[in-house]
PDB file of N, CA and C in Angstrom:
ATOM      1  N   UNK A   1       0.839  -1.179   0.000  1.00  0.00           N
ATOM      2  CA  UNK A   1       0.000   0.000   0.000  1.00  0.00           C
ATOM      3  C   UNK A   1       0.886   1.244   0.000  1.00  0.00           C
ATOM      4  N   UNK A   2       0.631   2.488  -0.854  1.00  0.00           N
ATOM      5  CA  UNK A   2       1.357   3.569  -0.725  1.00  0.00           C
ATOM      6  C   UNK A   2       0.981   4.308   0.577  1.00  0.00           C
ATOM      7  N   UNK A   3       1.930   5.359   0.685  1.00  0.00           N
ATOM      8  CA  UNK A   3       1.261   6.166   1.663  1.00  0.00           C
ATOM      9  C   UNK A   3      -0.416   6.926   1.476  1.00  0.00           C
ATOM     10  N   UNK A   4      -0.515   7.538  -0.142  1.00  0.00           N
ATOM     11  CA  UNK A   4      -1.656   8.014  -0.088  1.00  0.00           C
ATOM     12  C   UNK A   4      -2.820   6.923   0.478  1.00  0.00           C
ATOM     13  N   UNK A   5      -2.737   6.288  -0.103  1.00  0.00           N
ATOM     14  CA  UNK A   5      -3.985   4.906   0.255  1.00  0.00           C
ATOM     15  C   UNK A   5      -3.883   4.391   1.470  1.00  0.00           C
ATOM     16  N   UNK A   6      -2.496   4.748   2.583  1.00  0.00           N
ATOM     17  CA  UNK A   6      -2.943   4.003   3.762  1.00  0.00           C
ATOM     18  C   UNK A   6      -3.593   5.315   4.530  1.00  0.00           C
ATOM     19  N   UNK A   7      -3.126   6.747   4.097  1.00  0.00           N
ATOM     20  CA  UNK A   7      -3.727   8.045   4.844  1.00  0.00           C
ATOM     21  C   UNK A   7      -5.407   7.841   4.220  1.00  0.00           C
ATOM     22  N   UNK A   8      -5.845   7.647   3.259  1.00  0.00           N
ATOM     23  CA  UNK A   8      -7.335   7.564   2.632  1.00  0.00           C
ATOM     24  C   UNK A   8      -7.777   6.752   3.758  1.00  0.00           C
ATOM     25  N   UNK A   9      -7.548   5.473   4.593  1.00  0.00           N
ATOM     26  CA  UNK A   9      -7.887   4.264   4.924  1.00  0.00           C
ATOM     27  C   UNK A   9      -7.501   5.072   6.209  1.00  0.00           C
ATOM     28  N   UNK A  10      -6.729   5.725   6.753  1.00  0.00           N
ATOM     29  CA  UNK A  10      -6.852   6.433   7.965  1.00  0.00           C
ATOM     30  C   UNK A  10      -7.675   7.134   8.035  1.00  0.00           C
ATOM     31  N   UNK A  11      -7.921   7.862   7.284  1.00  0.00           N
ATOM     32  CA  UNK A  11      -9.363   8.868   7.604  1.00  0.00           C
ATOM     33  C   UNK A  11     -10.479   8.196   7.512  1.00  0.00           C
ATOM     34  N   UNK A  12     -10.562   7.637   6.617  1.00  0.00           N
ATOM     35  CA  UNK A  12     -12.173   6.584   6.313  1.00  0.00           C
ATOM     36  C   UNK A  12     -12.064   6.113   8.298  1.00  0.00           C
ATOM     37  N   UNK A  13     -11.115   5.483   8.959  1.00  0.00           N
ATOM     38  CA  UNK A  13     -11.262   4.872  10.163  1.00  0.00           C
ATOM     39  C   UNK A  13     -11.691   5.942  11.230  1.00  0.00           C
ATOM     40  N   UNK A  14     -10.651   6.785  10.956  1.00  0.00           N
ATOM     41  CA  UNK A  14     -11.111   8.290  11.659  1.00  0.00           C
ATOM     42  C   UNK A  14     -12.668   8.618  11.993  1.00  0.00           C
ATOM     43  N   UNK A  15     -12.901   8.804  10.499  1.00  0.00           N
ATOM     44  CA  UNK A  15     -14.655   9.438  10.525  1.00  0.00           C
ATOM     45  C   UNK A  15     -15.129   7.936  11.092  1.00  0.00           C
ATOM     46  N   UNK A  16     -15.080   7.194  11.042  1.00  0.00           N
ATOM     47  CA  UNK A  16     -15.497   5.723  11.368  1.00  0.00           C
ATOM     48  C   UNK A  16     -15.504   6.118  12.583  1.00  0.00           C
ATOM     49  N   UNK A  17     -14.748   6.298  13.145  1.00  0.00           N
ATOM     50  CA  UNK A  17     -14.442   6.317  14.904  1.00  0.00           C
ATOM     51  C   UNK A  17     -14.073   4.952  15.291  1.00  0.00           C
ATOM     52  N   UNK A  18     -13.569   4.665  14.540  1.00  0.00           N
ATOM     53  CA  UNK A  18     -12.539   2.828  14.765  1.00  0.00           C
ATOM     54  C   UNK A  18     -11.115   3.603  15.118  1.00  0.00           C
ATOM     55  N   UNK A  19     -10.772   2.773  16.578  1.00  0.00           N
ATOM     56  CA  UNK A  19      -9.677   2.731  16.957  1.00  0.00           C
ATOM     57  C   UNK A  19      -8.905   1.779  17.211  1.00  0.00           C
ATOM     58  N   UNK A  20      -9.605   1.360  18.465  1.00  0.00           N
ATOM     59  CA  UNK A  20      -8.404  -0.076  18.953  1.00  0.00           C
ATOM     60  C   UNK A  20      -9.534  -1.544  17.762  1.00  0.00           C
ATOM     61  N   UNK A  21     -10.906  -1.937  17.760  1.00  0.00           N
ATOM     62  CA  UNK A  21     -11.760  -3.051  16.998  1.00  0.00           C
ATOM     63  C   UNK A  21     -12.287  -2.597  16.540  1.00  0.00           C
ATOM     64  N   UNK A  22     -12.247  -3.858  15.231  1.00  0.00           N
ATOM     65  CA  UNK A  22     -13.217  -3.415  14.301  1.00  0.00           C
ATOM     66  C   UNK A  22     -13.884  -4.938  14.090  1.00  0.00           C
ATOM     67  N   UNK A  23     -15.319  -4.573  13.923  1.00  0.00           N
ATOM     68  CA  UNK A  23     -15.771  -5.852  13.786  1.00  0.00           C
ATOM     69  C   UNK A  23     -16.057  -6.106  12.248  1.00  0.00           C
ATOM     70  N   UNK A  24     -16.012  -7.414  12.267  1.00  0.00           N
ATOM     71  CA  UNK A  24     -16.297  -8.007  10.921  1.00  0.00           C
ATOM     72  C   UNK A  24     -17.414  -7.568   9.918  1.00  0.00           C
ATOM     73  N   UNK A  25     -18.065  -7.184  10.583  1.00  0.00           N
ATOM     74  CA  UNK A  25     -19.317  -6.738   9.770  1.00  0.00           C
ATOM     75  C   UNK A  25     -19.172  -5.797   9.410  1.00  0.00           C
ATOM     76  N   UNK A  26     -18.553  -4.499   9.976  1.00  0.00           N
ATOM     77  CA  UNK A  26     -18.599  -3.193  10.046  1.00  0.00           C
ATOM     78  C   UNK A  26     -17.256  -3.217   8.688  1.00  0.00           C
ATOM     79  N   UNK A  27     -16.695  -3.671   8.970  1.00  0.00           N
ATOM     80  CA  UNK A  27     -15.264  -3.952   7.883  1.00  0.00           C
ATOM     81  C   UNK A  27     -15.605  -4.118   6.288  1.00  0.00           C
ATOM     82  N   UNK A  28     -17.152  -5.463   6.441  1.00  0.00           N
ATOM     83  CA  UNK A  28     -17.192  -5.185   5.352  1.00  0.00           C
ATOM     84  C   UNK A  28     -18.727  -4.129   4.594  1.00  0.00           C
ATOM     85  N   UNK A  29     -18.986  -3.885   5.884  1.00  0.00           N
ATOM     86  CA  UNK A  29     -19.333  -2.119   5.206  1.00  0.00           C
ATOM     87  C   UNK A  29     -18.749  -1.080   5.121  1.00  0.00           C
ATOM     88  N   UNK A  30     -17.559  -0.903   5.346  1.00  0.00           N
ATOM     89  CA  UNK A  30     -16.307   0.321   4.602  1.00  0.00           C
ATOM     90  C   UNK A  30     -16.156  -0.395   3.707  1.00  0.00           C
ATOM     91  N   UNK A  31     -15.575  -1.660   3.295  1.00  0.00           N
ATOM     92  CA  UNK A  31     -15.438  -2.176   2.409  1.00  0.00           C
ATOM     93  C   UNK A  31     -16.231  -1.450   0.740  1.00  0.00           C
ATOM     94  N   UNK A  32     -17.262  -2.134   1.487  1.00  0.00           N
ATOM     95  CA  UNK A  32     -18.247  -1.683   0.182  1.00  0.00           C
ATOM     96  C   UNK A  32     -18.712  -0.309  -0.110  1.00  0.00           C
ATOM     97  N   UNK A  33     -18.637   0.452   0.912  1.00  0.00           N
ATOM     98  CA  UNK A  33     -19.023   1.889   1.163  1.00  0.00           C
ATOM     99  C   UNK A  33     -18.010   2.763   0.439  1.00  0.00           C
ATOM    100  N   UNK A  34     -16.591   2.039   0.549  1.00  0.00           N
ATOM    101  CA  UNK A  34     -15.413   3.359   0.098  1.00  0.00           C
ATOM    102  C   UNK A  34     -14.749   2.465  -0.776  1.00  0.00           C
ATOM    103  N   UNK A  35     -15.312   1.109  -1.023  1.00  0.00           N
ATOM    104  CA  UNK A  35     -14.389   0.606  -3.166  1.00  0.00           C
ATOM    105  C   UNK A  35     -13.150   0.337  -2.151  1.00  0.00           C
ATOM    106  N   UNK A  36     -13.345  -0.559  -0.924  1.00  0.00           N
ATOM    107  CA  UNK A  36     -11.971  -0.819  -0.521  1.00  0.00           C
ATOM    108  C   UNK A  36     -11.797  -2.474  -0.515  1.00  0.00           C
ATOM    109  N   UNK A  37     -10.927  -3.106  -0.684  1.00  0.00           N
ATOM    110  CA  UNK A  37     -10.800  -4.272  -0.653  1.00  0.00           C
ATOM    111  C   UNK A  37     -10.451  -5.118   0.973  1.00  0.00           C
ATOM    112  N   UNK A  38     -10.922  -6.124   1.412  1.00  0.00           N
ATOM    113  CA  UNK A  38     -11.030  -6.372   2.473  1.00  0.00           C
ATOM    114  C   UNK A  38      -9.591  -6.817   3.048  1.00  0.00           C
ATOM    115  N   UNK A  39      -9.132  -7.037   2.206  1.00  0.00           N
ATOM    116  CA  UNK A  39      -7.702  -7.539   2.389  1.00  0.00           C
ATOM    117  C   UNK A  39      -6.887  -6.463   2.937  1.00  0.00           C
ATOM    118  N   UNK A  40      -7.095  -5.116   1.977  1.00  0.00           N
ATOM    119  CA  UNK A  40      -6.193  -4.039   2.533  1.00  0.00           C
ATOM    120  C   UNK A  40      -6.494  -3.366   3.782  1.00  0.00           C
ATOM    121  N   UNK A  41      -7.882  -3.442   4.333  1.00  0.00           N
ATOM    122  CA  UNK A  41      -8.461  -3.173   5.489  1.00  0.00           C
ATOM    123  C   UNK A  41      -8.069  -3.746   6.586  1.00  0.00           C
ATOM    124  N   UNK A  42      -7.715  -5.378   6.192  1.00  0.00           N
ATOM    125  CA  UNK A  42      -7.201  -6.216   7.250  1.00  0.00           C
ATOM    126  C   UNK A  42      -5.277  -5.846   7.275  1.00  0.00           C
ATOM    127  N   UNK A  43      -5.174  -5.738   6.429  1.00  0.00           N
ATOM    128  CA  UNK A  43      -3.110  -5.167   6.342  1.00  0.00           C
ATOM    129  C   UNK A  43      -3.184  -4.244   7.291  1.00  0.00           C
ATOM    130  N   UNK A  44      -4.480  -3.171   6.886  1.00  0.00           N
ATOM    131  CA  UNK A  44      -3.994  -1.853   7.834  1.00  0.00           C
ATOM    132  C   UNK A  44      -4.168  -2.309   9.123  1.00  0.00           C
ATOM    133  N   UNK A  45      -5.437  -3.452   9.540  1.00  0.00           N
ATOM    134  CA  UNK A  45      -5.726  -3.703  10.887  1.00  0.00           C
ATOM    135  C   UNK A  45      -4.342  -4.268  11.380  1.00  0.00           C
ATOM    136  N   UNK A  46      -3.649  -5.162  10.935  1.00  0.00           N
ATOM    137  CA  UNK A  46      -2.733  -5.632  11.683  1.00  0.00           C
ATOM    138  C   UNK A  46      -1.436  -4.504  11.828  1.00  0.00           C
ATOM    139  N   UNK A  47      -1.319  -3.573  10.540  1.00  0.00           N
ATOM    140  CA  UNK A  47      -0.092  -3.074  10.912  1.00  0.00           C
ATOM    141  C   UNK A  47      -0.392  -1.969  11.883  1.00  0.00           C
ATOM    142  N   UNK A  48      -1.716  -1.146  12.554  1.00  0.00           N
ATOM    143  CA  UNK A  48      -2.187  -0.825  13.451  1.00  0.00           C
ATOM    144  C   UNK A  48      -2.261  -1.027  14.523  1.00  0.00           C
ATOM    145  N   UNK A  49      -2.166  -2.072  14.803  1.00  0.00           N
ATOM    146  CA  UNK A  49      -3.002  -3.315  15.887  1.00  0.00           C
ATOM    147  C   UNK A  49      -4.024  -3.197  16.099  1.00  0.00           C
ATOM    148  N   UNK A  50      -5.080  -2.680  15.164  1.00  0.00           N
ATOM    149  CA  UNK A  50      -6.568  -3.091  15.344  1.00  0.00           C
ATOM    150  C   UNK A  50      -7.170  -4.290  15.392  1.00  0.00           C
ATOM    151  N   UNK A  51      -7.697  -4.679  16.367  1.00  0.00           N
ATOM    152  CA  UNK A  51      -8.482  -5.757  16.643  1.00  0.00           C
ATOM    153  C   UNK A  51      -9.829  -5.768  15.763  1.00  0.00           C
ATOM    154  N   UNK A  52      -9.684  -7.434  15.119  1.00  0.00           N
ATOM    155  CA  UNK A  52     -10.759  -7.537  14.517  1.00  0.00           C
ATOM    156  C   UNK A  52     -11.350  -8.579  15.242  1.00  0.00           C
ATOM    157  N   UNK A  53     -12.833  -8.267  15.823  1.00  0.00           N
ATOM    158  CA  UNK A  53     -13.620  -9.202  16.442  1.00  0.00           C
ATOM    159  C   UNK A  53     -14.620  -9.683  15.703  1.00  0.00           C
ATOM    160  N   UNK A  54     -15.708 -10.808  15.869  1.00  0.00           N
ATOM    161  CA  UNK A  54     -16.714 -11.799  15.291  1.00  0.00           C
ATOM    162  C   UNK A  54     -16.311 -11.485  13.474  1.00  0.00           C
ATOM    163  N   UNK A  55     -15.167 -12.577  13.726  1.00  0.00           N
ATOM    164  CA  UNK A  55     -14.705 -12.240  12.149  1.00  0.00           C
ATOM    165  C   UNK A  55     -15.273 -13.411  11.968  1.00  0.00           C
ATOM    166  N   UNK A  56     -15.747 -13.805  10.397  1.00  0.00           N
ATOM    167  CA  UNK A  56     -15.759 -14.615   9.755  1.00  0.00           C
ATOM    168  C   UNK A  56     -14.654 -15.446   9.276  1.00  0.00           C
ATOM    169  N   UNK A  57     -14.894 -16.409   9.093  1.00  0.00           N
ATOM    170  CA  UNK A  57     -13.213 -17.589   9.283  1.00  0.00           C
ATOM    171  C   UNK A  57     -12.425 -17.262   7.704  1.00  0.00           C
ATOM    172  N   UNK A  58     -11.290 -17.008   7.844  1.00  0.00           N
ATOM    173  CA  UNK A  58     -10.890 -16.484   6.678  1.00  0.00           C
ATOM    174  C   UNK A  58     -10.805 -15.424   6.299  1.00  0.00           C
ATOM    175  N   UNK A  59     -11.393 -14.340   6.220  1.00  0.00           N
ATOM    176  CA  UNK A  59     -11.651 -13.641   5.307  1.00  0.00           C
ATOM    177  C   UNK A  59     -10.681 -12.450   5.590  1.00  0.00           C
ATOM    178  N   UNK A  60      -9.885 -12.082   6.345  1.00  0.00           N
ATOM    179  CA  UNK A  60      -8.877 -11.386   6.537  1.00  0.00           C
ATOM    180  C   UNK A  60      -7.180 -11.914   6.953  1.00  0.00           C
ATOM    181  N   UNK A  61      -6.846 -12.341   5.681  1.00  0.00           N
ATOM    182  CA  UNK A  61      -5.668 -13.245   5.747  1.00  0.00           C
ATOM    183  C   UNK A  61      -4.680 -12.283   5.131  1.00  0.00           C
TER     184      UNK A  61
END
C-alpha cells in the first residue's frame, strides 16, 4: 500500500471512529461503502493493531 492509500484508509477509520476493533461486519461495510478491498483493510488492521472481532473464518488473511 502507498502512503496516499494508507492516509485515505486512515481517515475513512477516523470518521469511522474505529480505533483499537473493528468488527467483521462493520469492515465489510467500509469495504463496500469506500471501493476498498477487504484484504487491505485487514493489512492496515494488523499493521495498526486493530483488533478484529466476530470475524468470519478467513476472510482477513
Amino acid at each position: 500500500m502507498d502512503r496516499a492509500y494508507k492516509q485515505k484508509i486512515r481517515e475513512i477509520f477516523q470518521g469511522e471512529n474505529i480505533q483499537d476493533v473493528l468488527t467483521c461486519s462493520h469492515a465489510f461495510e467500509i469495504a463496500t461503502k469506500y471501493d476498498i478491498p477487504l484484504k487491505d483493510i485487514g493489512h492496515y488492521c494488523n499493521a495498526h493493531q486493530i483488533k478484529l472481532r466476530g470475524c468470519q473464518l478467513g476472510c482477513f488473511i
